[in-house]
PDB file of N, CA and C in Angstrom:
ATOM      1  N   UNK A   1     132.535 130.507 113.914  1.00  0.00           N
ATOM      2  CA  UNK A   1     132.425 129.900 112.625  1.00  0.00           C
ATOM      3  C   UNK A   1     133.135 128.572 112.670  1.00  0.00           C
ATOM      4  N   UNK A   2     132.636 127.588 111.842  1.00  0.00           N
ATOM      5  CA  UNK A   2     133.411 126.167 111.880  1.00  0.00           C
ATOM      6  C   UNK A   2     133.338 126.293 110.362  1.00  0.00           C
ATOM      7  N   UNK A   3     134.167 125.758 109.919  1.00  0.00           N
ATOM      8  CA  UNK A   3     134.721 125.809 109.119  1.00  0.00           C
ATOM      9  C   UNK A   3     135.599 124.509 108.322  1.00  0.00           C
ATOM     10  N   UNK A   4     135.246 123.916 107.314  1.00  0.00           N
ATOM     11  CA  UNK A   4     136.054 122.780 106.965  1.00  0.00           C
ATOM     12  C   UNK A   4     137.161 123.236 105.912  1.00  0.00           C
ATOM     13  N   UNK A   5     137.816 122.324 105.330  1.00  0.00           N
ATOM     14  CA  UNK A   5     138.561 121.986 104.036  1.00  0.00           C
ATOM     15  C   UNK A   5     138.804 121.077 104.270  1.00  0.00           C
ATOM     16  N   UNK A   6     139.663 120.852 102.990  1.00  0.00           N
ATOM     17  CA  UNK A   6     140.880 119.849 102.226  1.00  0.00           C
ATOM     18  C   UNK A   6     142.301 120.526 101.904  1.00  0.00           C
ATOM     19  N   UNK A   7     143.912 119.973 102.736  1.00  0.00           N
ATOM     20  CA  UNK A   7     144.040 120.389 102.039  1.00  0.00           C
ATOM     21  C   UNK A   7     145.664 119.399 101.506  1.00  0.00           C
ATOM     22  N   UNK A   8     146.214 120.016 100.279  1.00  0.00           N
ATOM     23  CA  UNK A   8     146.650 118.603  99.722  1.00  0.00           C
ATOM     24  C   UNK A   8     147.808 119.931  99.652  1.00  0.00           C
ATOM     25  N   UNK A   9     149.338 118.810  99.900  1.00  0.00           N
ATOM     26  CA  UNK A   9     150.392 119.865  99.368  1.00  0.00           C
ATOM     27  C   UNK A   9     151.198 118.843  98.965  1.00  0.00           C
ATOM     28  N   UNK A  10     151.817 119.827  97.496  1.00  0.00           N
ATOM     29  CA  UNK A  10     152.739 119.167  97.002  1.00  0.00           C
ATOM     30  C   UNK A  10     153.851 120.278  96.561  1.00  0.00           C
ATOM     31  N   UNK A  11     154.758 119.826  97.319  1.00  0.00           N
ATOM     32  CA  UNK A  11     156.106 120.454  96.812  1.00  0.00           C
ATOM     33  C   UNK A  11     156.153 120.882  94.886  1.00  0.00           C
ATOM     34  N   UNK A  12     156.712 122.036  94.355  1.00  0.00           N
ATOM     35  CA  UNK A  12     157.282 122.426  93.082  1.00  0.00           C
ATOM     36  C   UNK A  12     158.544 121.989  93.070  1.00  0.00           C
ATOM     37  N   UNK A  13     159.593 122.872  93.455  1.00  0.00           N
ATOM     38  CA  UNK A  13     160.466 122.541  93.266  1.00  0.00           C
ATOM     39  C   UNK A  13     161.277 121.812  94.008  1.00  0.00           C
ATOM     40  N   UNK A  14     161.296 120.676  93.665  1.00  0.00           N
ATOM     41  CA  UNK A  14     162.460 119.927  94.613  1.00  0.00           C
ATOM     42  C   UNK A  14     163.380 119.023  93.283  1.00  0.00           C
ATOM     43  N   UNK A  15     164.230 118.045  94.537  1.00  0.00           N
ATOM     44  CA  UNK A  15     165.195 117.366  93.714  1.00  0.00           C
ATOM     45  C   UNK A  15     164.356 115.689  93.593  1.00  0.00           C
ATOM     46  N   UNK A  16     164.460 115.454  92.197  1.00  0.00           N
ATOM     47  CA  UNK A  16     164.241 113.501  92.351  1.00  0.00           C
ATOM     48  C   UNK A  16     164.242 112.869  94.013  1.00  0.00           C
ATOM     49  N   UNK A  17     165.058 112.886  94.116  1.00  0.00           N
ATOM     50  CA  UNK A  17     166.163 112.262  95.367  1.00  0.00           C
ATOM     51  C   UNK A  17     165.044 112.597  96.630  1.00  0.00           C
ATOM     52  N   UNK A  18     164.531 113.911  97.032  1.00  0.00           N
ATOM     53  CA  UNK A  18     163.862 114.725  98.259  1.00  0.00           C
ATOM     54  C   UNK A  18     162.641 114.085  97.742  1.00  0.00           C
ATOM     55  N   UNK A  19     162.108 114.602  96.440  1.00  0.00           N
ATOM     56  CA  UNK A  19     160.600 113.732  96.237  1.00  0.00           C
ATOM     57  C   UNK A  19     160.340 112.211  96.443  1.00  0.00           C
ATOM     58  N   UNK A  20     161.176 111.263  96.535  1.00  0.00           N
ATOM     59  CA  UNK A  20     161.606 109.807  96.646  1.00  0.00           C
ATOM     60  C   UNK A  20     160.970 109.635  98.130  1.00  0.00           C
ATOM     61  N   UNK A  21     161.638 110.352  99.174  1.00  0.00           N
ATOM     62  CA  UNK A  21     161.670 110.287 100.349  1.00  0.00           C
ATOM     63  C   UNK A  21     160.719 110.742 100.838  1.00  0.00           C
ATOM     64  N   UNK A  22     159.942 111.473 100.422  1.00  0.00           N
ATOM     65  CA  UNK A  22     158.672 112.557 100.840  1.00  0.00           C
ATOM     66  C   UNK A  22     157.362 111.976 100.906  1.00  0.00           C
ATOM     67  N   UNK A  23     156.509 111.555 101.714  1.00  0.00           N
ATOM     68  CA  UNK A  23     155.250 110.719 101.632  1.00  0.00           C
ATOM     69  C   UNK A  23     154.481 112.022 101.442  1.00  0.00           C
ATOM     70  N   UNK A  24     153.465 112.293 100.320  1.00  0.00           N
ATOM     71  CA  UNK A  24     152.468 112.912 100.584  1.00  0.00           C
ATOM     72  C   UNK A  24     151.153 112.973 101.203  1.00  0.00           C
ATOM     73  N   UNK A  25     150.115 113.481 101.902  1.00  0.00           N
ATOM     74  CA  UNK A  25     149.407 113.211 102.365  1.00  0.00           C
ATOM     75  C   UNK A  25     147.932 114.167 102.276  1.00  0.00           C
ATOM     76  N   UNK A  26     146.941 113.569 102.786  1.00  0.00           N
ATOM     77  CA  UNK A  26     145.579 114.672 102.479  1.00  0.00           C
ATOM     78  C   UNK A  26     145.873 114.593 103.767  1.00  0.00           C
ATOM     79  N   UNK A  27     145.208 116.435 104.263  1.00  0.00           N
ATOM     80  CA  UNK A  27     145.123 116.850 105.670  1.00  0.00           C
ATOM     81  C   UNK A  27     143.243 117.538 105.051  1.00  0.00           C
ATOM     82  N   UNK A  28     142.643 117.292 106.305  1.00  0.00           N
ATOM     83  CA  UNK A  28     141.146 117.890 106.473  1.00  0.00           C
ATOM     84  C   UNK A  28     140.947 118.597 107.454  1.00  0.00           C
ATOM     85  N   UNK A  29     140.725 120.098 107.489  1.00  0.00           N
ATOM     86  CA  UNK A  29     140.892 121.257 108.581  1.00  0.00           C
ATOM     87  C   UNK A  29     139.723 121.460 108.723  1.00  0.00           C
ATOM     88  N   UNK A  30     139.355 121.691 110.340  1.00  0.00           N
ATOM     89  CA  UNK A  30     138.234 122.515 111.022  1.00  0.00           C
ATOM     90  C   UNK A  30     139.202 123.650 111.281  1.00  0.00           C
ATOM     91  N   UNK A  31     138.260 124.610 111.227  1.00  0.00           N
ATOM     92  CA  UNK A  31     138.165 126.004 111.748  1.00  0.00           C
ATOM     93  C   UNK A  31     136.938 126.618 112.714  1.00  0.00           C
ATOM     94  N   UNK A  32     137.827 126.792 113.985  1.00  0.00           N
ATOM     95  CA  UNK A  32     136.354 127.424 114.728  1.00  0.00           C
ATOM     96  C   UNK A  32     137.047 129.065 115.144  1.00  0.00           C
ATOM     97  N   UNK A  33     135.931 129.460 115.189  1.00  0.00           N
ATOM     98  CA  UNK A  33     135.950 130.978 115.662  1.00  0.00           C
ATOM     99  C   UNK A  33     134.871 131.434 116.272  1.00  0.00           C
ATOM    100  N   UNK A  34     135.330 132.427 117.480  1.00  0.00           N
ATOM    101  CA  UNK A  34     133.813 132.483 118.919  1.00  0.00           C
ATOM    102  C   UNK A  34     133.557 133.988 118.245  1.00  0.00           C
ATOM    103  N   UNK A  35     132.490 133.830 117.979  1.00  0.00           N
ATOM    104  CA  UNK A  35     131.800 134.920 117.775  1.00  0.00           C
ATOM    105  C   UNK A  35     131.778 136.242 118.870  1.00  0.00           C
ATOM    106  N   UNK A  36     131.948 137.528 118.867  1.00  0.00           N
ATOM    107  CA  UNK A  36     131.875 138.606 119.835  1.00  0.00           C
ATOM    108  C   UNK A  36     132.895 138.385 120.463  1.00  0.00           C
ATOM    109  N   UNK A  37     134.195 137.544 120.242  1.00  0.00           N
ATOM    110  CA  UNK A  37     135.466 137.757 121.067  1.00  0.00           C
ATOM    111  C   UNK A  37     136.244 138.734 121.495  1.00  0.00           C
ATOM    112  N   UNK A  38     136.004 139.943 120.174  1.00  0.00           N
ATOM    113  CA  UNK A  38     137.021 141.074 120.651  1.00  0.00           C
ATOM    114  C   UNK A  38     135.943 141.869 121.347  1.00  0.00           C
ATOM    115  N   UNK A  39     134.674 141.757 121.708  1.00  0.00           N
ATOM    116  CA  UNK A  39     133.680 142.597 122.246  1.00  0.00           C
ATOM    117  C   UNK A  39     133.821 142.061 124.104  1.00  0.00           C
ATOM    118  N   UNK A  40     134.551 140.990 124.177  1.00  0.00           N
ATOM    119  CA  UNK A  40     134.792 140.473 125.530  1.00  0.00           C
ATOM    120  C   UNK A  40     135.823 141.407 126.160  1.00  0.00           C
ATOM    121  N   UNK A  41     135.867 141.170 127.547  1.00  0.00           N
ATOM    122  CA  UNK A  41     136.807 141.964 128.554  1.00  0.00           C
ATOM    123  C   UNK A  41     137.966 140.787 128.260  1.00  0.00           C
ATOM    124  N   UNK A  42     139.495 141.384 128.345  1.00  0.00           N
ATOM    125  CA  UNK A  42     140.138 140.058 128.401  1.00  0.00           C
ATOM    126  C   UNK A  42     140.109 138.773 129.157  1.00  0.00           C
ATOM    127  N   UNK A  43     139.530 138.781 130.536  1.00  0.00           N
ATOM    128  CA  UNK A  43     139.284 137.840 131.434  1.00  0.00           C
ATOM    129  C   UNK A  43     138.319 136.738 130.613  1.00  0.00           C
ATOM    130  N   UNK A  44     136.926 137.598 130.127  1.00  0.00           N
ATOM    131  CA  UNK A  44     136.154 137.004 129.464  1.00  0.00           C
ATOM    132  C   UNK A  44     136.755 135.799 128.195  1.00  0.00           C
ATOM    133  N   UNK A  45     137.940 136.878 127.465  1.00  0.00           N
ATOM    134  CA  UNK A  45     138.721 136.242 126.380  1.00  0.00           C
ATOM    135  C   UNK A  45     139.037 134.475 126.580  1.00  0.00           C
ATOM    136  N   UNK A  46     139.910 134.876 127.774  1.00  0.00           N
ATOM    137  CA  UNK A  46     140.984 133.936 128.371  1.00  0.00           C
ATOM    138  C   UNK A  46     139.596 132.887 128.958  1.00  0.00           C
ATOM    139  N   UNK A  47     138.619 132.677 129.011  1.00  0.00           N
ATOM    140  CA  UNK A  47     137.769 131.987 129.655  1.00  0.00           C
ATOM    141  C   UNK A  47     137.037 131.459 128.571  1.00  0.00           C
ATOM    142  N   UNK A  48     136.585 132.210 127.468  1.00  0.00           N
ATOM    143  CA  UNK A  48     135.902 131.310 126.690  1.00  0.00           C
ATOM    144  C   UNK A  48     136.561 130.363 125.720  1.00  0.00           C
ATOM    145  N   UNK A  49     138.055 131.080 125.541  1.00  0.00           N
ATOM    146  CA  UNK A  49     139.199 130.374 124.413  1.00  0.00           C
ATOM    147  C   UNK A  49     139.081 129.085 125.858  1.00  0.00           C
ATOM    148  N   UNK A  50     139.276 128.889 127.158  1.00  0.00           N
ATOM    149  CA  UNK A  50     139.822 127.823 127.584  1.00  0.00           C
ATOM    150  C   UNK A  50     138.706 126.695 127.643  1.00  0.00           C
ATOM    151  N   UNK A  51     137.371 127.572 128.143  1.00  0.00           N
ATOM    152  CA  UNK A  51     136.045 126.563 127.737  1.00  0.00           C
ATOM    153  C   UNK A  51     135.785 125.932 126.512  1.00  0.00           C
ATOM    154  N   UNK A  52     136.535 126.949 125.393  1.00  0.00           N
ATOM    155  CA  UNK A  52     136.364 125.846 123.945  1.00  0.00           C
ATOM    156  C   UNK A  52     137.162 124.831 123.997  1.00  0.00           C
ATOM    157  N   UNK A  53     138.444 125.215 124.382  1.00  0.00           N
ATOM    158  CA  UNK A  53     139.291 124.259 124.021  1.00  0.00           C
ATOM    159  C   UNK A  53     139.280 123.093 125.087  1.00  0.00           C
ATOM    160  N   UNK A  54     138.495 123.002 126.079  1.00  0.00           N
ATOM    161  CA  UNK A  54     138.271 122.378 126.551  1.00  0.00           C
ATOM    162  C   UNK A  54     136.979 121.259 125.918  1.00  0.00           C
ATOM    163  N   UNK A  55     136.292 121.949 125.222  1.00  0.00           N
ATOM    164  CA  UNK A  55     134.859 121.129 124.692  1.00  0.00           C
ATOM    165  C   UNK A  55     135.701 120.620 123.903  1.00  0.00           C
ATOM    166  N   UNK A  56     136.713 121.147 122.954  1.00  0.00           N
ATOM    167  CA  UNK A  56     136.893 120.238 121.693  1.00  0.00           C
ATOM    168  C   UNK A  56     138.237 119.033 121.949  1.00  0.00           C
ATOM    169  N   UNK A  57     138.804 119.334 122.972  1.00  0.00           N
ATOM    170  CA  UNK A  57     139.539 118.444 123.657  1.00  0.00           C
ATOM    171  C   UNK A  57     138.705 117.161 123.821  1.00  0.00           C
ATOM    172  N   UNK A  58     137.250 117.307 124.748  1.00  0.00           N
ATOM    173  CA  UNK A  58     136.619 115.990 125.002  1.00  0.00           C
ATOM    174  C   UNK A  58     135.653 115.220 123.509  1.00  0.00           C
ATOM    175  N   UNK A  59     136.312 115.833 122.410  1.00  0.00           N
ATOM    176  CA  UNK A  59     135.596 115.277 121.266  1.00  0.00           C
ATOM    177  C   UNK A  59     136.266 114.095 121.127  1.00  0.00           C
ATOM    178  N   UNK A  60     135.379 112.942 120.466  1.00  0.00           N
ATOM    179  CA  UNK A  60     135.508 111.869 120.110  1.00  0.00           C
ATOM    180  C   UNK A  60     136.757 111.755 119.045  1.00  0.00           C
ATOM    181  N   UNK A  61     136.276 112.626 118.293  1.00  0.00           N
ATOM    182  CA  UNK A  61     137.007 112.912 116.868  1.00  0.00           C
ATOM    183  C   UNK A  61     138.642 113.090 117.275  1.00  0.00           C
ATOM    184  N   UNK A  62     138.415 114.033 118.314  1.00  0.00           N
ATOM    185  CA  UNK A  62     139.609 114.752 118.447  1.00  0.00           C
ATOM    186  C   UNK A  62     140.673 113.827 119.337  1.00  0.00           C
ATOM    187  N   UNK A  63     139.760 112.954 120.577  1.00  0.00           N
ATOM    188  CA  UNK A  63     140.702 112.010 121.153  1.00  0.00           C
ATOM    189  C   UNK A  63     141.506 111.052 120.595  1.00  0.00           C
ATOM    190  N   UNK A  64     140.157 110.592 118.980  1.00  0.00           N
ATOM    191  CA  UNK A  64     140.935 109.224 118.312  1.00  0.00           C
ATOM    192  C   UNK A  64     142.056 109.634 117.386  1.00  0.00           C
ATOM    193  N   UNK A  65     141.592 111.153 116.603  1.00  0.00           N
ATOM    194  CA  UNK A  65     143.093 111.319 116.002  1.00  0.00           C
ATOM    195  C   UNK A  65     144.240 111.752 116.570  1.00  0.00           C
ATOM    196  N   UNK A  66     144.151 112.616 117.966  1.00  0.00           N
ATOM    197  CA  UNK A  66     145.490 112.717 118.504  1.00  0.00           C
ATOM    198  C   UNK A  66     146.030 111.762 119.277  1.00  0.00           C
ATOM    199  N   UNK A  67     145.114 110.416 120.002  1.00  0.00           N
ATOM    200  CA  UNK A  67     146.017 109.512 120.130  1.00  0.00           C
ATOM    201  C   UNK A  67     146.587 108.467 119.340  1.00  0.00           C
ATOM    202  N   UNK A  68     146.970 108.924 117.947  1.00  0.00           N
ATOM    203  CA  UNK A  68     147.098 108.264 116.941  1.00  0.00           C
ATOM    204  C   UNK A  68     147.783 108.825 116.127  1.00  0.00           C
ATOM    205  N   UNK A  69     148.403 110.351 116.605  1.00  0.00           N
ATOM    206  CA  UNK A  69     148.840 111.188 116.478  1.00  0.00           C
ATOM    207  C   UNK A  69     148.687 111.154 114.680  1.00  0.00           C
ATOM    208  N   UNK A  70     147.707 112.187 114.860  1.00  0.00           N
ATOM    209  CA  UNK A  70     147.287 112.231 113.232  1.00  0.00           C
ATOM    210  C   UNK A  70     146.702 113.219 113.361  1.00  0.00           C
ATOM    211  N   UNK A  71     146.937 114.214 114.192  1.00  0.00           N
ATOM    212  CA  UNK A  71     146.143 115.949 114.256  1.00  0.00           C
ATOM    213  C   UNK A  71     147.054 116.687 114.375  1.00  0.00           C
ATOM    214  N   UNK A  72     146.652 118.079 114.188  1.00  0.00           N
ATOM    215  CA  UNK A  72     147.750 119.119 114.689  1.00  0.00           C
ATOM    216  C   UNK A  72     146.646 120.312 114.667  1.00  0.00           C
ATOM    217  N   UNK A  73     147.315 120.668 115.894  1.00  0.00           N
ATOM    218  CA  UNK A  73     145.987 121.800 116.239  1.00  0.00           C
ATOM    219  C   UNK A  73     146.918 123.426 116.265  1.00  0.00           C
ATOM    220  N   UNK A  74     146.355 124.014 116.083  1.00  0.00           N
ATOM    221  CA  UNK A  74     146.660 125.382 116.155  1.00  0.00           C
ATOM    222  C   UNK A  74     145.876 126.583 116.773  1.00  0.00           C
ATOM    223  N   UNK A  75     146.125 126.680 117.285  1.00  0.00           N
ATOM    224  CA  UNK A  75     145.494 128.448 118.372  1.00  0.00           C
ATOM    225  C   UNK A  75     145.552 129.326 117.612  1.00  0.00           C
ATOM    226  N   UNK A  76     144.352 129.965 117.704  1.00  0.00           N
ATOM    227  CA  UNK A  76     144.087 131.017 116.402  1.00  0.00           C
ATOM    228  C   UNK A  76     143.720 132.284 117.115  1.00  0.00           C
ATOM    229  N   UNK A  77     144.145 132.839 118.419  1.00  0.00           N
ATOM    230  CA  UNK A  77     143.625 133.554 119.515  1.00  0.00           C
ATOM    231  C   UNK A  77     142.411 133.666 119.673  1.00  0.00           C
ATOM    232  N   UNK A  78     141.343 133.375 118.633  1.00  0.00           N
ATOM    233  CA  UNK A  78     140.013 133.617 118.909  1.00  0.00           C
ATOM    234  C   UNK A  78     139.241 132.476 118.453  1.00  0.00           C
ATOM    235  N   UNK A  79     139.338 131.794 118.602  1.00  0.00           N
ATOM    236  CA  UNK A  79     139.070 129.843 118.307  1.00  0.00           C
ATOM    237  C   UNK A  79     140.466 129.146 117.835  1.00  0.00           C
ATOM    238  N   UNK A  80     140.194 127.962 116.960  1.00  0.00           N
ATOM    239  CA  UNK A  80     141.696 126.968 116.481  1.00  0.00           C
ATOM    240  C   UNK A  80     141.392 126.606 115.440  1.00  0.00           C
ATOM    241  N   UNK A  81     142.044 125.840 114.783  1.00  0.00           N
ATOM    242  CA  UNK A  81     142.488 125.467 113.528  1.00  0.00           C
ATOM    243  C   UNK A  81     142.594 123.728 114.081  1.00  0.00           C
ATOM    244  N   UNK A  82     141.942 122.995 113.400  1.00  0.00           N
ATOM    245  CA  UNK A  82     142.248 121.372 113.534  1.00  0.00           C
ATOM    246  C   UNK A  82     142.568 121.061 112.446  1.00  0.00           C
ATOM    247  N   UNK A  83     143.854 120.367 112.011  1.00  0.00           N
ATOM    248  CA  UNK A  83     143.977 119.445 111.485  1.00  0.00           C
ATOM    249  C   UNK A  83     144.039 117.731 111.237  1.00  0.00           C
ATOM    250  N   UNK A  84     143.095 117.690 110.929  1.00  0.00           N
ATOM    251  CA  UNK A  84     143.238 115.972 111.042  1.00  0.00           C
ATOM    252  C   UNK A  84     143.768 115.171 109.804  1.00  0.00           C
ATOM    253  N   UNK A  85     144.608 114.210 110.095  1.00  0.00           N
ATOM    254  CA  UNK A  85     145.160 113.318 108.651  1.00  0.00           C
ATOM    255  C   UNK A  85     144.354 111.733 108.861  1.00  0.00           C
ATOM    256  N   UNK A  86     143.414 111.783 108.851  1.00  0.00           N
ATOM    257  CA  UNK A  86     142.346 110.520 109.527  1.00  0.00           C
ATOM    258  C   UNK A  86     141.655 110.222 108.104  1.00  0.00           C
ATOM    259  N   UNK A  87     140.453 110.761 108.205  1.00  0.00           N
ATOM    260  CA  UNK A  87     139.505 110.744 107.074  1.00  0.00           C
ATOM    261  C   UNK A  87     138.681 112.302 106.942  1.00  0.00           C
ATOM    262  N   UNK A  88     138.418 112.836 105.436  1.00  0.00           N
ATOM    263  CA  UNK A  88     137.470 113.432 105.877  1.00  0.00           C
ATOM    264  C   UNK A  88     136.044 113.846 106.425  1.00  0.00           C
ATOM    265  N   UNK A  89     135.847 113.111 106.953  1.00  0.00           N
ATOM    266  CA  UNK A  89     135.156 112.954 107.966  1.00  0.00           C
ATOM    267  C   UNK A  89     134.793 113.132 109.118  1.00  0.00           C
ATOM    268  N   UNK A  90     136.157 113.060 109.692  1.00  0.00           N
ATOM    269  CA  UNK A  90     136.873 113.340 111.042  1.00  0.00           C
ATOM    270  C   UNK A  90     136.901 114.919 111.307  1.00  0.00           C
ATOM    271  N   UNK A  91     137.318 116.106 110.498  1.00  0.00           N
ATOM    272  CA  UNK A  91     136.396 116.977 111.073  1.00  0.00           C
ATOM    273  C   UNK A  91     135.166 117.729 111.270  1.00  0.00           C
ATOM    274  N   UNK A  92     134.577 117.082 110.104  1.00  0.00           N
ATOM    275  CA  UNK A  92     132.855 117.549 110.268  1.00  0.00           C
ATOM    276  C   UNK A  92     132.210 116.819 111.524  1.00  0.00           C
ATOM    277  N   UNK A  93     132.661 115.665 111.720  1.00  0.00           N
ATOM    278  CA  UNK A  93     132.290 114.861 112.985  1.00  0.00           C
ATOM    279  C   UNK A  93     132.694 115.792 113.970  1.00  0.00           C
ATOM    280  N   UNK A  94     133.916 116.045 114.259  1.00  0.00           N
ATOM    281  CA  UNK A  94     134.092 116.725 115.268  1.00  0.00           C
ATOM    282  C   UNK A  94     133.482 118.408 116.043  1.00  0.00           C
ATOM    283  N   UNK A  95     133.253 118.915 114.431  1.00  0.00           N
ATOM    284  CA  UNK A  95     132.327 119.749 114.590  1.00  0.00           C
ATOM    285  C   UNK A  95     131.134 119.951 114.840  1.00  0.00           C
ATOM    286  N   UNK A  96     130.314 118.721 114.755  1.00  0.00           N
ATOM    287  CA  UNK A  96     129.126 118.463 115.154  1.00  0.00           C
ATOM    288  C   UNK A  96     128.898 118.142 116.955  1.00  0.00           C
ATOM    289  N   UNK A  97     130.073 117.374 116.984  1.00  0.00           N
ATOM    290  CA  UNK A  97     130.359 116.765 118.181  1.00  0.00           C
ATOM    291  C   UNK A  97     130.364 118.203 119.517  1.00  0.00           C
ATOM    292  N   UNK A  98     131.318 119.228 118.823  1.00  0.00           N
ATOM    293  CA  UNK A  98     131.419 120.434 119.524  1.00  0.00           C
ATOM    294  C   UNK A  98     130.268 121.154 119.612  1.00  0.00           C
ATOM    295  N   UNK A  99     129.805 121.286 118.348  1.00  0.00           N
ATOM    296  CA  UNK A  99     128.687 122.406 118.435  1.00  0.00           C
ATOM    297  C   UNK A  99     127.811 121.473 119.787  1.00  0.00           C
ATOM    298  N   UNK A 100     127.108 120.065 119.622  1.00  0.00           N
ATOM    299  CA  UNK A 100     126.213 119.456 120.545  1.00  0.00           C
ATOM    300  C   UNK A 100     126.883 120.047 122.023  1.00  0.00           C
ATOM    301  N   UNK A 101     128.167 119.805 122.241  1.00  0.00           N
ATOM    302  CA  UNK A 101     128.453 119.979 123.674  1.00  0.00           C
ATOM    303  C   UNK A 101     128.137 121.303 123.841  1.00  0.00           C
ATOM    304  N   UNK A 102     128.607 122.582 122.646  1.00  0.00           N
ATOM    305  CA  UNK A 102     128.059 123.638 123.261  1.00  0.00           C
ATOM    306  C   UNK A 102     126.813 124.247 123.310  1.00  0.00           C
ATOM    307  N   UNK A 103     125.679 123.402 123.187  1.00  0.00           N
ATOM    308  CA  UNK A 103     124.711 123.514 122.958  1.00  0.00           C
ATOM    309  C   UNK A 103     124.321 123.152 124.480  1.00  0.00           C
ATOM    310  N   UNK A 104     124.549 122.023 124.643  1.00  0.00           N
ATOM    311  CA  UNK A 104     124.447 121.784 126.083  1.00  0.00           C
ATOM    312  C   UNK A 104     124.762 122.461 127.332  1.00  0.00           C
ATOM    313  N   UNK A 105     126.125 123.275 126.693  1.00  0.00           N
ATOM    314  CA  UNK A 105     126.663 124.180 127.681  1.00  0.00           C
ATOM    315  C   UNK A 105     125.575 125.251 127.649  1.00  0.00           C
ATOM    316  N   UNK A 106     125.316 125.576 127.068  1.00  0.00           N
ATOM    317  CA  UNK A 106     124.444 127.033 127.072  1.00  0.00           C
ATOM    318  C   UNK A 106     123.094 126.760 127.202  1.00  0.00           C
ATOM    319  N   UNK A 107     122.618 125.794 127.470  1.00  0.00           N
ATOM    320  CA  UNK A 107     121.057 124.993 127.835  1.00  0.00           C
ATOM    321  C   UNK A 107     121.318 124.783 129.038  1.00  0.00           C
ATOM    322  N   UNK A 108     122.812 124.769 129.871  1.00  0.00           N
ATOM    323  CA  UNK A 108     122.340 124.308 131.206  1.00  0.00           C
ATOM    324  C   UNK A 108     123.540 125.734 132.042  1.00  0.00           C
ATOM    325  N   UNK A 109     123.630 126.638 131.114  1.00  0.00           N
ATOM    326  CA  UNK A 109     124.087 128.285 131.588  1.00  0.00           C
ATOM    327  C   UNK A 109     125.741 127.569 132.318  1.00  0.00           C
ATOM    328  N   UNK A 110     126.280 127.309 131.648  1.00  0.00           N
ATOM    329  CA  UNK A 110     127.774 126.809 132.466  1.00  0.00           C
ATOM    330  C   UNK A 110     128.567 128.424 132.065  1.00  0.00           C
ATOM    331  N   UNK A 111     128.095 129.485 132.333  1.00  0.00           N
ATOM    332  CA  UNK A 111     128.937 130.835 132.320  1.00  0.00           C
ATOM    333  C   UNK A 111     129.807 131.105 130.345  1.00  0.00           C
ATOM    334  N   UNK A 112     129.222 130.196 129.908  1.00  0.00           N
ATOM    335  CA  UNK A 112     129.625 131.294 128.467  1.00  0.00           C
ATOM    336  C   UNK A 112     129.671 132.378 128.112  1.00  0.00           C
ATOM    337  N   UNK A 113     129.836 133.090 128.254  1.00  0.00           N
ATOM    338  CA  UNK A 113     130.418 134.906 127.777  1.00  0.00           C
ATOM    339  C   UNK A 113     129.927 135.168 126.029  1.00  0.00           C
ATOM    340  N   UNK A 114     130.344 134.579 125.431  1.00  0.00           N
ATOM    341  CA  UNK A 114     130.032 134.363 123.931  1.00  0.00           C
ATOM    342  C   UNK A 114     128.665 133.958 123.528  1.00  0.00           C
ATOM    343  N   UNK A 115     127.801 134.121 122.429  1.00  0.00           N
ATOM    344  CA  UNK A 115     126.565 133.763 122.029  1.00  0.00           C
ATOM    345  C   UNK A 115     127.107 132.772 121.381  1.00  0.00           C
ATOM    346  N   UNK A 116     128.240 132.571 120.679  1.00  0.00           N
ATOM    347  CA  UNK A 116     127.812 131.398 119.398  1.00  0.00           C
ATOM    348  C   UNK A 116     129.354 131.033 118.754  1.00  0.00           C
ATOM    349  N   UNK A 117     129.662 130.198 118.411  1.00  0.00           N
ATOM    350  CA  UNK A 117     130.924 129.930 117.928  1.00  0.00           C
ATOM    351  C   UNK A 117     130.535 129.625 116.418  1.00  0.00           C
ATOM    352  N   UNK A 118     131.448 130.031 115.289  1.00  0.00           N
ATOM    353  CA  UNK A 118     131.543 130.011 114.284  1.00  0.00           C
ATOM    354  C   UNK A 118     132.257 129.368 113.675  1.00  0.00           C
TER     355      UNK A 118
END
């Protein structure tokens, strides 16, 4: 599953003084998740989590906001969590960007274990 949002945080309770100092910001999250993961052998596991994270590593999206350090990614044991502070934009792009590569992957049989990422 891919998966977008928005998401916006703002502190309740704080002091004048802490809110002064505090820049707020919009963050825009992808969510992916590999479909039939817990139906894999663990070897299988450990191979398709590294083939994703390898596709979404070579995303466009993903190179320009982390060298610009404006992402934060998270491991979700069975796909990740992207956060980007870019535009929202930046992760539907990137999700498109992924799905194409794995489309490619599985048009030219590079050993995927998984049918489909979500």
């Amino acid at each position: 599953m891919i998966a977008l949002g928005t998401i916006a945080t703002r502190p309740r309770n704080m002091s004048v003084e802490i809110k002064k100092e505090i820049q707020l910001e919009i963050a825009h999250a992808l969510f992916i998740d590999i479909v039939g993961y817990s139906k894999l052998s663990i070897n299988q596991q450990r191979t398709v989590v590294d083939e994703l994270s390898e596709v979404v590593h070579r995303s466009d999206q993903f190179q320009k906001a982390e060298a610009a350090e404006r992402l934060i990614k998270i491991p979700t044991g069975d796909g990740m969590a992207l956060v980007f502070y870019t535009s929202p934009e930046a992760p539907a792009q990137c999700a498109i960007e992924v799905s194409r590569m794995l489309k490619s992957i599985h048009a030219y049989n590079f050993g995927w274990a998984c049918t489909a990422v979500r």
